[in-house]
C-alpha atoms as a PDB file:
ATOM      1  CA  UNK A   1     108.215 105.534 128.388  1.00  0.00           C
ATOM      2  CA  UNK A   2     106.999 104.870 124.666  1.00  0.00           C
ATOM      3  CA  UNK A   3     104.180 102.836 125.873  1.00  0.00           C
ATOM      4  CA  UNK A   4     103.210 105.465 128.308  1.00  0.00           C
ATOM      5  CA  UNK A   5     103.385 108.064 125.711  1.00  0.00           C
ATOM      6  CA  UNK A   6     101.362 106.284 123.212  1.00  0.00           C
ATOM      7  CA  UNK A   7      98.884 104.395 125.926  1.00  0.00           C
ATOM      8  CA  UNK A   8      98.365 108.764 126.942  1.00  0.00           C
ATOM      9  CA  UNK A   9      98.101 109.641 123.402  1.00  0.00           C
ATOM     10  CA  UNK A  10      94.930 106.743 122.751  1.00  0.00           C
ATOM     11  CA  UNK A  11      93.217 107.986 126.025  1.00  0.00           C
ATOM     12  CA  UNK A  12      93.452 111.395 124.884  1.00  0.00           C
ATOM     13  CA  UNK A  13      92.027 110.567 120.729  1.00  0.00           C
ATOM     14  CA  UNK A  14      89.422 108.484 122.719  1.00  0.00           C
ATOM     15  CA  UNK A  15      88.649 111.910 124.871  1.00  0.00           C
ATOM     16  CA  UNK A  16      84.660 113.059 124.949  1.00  0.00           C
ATOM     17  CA  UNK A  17      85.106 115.355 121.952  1.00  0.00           C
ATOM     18  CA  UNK A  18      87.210 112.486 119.957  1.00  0.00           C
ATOM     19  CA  UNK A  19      84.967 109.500 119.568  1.00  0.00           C
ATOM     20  CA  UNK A  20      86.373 106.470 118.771  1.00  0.00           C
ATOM     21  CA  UNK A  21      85.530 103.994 115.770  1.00  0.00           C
ATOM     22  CA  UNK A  22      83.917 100.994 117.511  1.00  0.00           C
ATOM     23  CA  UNK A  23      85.744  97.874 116.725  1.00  0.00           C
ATOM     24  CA  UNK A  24      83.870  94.987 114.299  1.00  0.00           C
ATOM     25  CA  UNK A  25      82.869  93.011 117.096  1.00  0.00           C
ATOM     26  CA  UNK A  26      81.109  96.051 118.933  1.00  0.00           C
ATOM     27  CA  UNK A  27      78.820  96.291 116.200  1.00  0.00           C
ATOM     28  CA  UNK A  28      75.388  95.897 116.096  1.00  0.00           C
ATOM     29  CA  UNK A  29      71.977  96.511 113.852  1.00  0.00           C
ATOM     30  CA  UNK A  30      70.175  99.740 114.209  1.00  0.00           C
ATOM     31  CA  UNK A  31      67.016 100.341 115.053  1.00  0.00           C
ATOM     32  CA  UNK A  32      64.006  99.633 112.139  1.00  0.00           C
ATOM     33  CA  UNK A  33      63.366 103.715 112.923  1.00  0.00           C
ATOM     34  CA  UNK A  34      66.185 105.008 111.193  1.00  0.00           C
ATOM     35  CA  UNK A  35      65.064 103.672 108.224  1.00  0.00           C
ATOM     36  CA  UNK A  36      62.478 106.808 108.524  1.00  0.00           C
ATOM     37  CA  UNK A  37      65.358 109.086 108.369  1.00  0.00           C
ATOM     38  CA  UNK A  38      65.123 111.642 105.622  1.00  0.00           C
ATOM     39  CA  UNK A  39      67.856 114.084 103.773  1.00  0.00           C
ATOM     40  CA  UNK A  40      67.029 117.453 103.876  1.00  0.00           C
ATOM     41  CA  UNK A  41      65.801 118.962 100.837  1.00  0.00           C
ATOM     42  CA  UNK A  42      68.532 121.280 101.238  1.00  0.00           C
ATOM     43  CA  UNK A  43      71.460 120.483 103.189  1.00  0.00           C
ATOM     44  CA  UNK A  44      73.568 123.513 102.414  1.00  0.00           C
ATOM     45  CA  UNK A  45      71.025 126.126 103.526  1.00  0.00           C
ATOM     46  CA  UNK A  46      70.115 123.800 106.636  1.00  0.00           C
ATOM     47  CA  UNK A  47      71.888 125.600 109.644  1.00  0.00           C
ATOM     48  CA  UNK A  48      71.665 122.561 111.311  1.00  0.00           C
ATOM     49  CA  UNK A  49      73.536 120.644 108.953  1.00  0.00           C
ATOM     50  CA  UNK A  50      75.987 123.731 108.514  1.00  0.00           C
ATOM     51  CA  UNK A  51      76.479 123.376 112.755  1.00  0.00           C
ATOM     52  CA  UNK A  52      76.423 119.898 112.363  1.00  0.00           C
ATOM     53  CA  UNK A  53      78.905 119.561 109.690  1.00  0.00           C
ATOM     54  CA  UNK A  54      81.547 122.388 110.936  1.00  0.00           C
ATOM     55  CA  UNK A  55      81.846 120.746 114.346  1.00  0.00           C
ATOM     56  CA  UNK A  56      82.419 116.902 112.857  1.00  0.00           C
ATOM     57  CA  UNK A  57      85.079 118.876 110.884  1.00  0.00           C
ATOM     58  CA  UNK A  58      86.782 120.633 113.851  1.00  0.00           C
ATOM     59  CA  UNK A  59      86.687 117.526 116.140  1.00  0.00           C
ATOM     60  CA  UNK A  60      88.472 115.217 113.676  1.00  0.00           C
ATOM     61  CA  UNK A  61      90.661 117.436 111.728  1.00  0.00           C
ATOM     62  CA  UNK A  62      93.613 118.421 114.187  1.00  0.00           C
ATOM     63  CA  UNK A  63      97.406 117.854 114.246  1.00  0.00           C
ATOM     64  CA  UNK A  64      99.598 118.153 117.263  1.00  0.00           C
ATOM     65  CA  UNK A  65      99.890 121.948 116.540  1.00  0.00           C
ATOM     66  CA  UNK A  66      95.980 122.631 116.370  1.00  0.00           C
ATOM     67  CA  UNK A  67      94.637 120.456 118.661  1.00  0.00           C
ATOM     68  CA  UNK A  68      93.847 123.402 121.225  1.00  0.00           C
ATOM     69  CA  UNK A  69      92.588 125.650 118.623  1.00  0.00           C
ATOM     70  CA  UNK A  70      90.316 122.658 117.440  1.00  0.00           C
ATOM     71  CA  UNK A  71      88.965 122.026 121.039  1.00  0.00           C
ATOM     72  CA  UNK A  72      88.166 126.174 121.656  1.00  0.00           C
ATOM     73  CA  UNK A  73      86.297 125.913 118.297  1.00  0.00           C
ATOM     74  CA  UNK A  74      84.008 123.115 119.844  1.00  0.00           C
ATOM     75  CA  UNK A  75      83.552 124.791 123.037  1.00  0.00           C
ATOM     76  CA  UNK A  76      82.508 128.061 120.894  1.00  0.00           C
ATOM     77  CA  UNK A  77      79.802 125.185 118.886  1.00  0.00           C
ATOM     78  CA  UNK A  78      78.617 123.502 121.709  1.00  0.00           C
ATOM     79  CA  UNK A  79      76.150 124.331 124.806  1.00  0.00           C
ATOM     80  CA  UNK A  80      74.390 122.670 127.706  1.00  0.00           C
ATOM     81  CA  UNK A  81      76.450 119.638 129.799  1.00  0.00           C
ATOM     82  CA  UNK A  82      78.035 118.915 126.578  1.00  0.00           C
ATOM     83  CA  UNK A  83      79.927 122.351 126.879  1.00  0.00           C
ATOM     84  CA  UNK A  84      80.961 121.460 130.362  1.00  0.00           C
ATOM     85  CA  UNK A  85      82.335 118.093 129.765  1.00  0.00           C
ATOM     86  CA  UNK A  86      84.452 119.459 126.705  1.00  0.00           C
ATOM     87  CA  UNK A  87      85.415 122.169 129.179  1.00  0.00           C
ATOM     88  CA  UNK A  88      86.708 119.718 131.771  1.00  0.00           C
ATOM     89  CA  UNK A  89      88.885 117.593 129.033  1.00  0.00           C
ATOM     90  CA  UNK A  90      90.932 121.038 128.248  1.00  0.00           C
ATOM     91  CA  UNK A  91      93.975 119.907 126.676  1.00  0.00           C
ATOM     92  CA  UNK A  92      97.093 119.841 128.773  1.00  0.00           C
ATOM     93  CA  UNK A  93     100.607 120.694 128.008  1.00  0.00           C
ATOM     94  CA  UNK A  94     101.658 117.077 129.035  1.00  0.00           C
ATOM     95  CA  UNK A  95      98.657 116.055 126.551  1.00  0.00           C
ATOM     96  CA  UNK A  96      99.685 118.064 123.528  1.00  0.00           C
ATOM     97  CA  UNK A  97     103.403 117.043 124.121  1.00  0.00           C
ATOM     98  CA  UNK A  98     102.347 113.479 123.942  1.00  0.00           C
ATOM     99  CA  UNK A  99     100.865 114.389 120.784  1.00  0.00           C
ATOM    100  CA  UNK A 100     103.854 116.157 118.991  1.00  0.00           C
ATOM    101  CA  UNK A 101     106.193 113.572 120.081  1.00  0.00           C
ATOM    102  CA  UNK A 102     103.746 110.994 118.533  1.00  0.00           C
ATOM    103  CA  UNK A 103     103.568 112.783 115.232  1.00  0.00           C
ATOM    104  CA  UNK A 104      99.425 112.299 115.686  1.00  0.00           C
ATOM    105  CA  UNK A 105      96.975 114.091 113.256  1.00  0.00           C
ATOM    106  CA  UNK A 106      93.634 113.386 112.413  1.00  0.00           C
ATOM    107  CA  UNK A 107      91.990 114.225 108.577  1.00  0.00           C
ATOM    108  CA  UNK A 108      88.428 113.393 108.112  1.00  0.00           C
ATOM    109  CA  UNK A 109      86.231 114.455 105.201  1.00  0.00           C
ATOM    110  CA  UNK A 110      82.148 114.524 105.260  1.00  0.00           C
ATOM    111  CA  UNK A 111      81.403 111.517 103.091  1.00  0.00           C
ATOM    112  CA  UNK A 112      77.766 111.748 104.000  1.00  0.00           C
ATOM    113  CA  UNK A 113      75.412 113.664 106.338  1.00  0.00           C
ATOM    114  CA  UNK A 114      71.299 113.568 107.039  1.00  0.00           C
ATOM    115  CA  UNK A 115      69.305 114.902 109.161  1.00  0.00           C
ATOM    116  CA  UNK A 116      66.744 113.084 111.555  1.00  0.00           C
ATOM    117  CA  UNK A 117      63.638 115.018 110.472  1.00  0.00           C
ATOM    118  CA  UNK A 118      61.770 113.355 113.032  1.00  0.00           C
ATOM    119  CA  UNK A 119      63.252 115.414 115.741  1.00  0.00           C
ATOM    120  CA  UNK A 120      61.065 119.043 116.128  1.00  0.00           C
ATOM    121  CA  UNK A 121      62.732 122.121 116.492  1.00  0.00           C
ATOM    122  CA  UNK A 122      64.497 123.603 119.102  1.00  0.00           C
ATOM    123  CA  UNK A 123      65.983 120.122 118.919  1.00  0.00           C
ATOM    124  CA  UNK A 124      67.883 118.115 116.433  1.00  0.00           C
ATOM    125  CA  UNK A 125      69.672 115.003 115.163  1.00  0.00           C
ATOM    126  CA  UNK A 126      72.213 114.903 112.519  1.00  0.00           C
ATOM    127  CA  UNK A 127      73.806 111.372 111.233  1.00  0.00           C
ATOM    128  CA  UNK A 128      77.651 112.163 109.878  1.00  0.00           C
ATOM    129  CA  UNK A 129      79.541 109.459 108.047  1.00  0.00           C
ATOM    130  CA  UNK A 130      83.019 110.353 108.178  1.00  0.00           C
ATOM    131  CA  UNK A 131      86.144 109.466 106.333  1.00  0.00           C
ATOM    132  CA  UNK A 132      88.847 109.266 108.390  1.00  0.00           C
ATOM    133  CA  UNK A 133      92.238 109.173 108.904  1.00  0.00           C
ATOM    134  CA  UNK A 134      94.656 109.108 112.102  1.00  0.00           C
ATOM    135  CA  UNK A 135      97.852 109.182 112.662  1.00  0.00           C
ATOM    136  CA  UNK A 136      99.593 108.140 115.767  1.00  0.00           C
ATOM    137  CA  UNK A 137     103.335 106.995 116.413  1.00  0.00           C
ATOM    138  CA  UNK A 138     103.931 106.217 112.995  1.00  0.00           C
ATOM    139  CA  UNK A 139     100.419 104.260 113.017  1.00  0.00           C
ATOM    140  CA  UNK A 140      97.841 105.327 110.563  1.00  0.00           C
ATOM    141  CA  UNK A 141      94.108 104.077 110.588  1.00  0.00           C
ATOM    142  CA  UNK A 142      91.935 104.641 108.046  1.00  0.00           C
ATOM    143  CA  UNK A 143      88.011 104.270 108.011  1.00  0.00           C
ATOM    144  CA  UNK A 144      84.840 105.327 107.958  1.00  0.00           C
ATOM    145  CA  UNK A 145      82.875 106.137 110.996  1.00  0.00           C
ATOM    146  CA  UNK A 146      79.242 107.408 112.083  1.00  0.00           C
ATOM    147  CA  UNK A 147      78.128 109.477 114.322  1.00  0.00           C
ATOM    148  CA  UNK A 148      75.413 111.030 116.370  1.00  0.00           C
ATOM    149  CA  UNK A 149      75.327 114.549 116.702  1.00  0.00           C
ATOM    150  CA  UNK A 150      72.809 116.231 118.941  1.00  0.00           C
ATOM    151  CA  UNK A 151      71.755 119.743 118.572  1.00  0.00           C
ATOM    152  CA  UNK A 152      69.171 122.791 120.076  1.00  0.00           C
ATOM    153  CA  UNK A 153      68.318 126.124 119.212  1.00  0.00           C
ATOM    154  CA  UNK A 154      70.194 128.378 121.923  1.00  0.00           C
ATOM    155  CA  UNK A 155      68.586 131.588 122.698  1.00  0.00           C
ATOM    156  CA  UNK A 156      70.676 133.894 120.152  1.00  0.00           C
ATOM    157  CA  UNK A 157      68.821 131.512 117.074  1.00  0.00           C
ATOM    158  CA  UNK A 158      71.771 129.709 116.498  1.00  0.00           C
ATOM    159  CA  UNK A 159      72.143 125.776 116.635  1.00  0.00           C
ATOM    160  CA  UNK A 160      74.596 124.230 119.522  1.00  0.00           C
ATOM    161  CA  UNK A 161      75.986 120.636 119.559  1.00  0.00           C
ATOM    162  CA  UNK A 162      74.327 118.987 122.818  1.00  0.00           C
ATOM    163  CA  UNK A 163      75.814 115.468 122.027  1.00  0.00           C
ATOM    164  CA  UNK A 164      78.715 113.968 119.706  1.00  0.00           C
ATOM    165  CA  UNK A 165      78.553 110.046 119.963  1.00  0.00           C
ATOM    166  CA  UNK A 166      80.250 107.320 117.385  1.00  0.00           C
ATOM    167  CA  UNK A 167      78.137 104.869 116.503  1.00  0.00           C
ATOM    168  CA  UNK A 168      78.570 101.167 116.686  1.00  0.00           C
ATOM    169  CA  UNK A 169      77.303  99.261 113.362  1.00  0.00           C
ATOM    170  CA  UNK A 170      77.413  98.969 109.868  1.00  0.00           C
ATOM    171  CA  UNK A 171      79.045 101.878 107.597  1.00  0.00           C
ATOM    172  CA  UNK A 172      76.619 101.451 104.897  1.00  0.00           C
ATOM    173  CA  UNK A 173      74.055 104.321 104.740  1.00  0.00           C
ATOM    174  CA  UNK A 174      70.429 103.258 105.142  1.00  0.00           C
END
C-alpha cells in the first residue's frame, strides 16, 4: 500500500503543472541561440517577469494543505490549452490524501530569471532557475532546476502562462 501511495504521490509531483527535474543522464547542450538571451533592463517593472515569476512560485511552493489553493492560483495565471490541461489534472481527494499521508511539500526560491527578448509581444519567453526543495515520504531532494515558461498578452492587457516546461541540461546560467 506504501508503494502505491508513494508510486501516486511521484505521478502526481510529475503532473503538467509540476515539472520534474530531468535526471543527469537526460541532459543535453542548448541551443547556440540562447546565448542571445538578454536580462531585462528592469525585471521588477517587467509584467512579464512579475507573471512569470508569481506562477514558478505558486507551482513549486505547496504542502499537502495548499496544494489545491496552489493549482486554482495557476488556473487564475494561465490561458489557452495550457488552462485546459491544468483544468483536467484538478487535484483529487484520493490525490491530496496521498499527499498528507506522505508528509510532501515543495519550497522553491527564484535563484535567477531572464527574459527571451527575442520573442515580440503579445508573446513571450521567460527562463526561471529555481531552487528547490521536495519533500516526499520522509525523502527530501534538493536542486536546482530550469524552466521554460511561455506567455501572451490576453485581451484584458495582462500576461497568461501558455507553457511551463523543465528543462533538460546544465544548471549553469549562460
Amino acid at each position: 500500500m506504501a508503494a502505491v501511495v508513494v508510486s501516486g504521490t511521484a505521478m502526481l509531483l510529475a503532473g503538467p503543472h509540476q515539472p520534474t527535474s530531468p535526471t543527469p543522464q537526460a541532459r543535453t547542450k542548448l541551443p547556440a541561440a540562447r546565448a542571445e538571451m538578454k536580462v531585462a533592463p528592469s525585471a521588477a517593472a517587467d509584467p512579464v517577469l512579475v507573471t512569470a515569476r508569481a506562477y514558478a512560485l505558486t507551482a513549486r511552493n505547496w504542502t499537502a494543505a495548499t496544494y489545491r489553493r496552489a493549482w486554482r492560483r495557476e488556473l487564475a495565471l494561465a490561458a489557452g490549452a495550457y488552462r485546459g490541461q491544468l483544468r483536467a489534472a484538478r487535484p483529487t481527494e484520493e490525490q491530496l490524501d496521498a499527499l498528507e499521508t506522505d508528509g510532501a511539500s515543495s519550497n522553491a526560491t527564484v535563484s535567477r530569471i531572464q527574459r527571451d527578448t527575442r520573442v515580440p509581444a503579445p508573446r513571450a519567453r521567460v527562463l526561471t532557475w529555481l531552487a528547490e526543495r521536495t519533500t516526499v515520504a520522509g525523502q527530501t531532494i534538493t536542486g536546482t532546476t530550469r524552466n521554460e515558461i511561455r506567455l501572451r498578452r490576453a485581451s484584458d492587457g495582462r500576461w497568461r502562462v501558455t507553457a511551463w516546461t523543465a528543462l533538460p541540461g546544465p544548471e549553469r546560467t549562460p
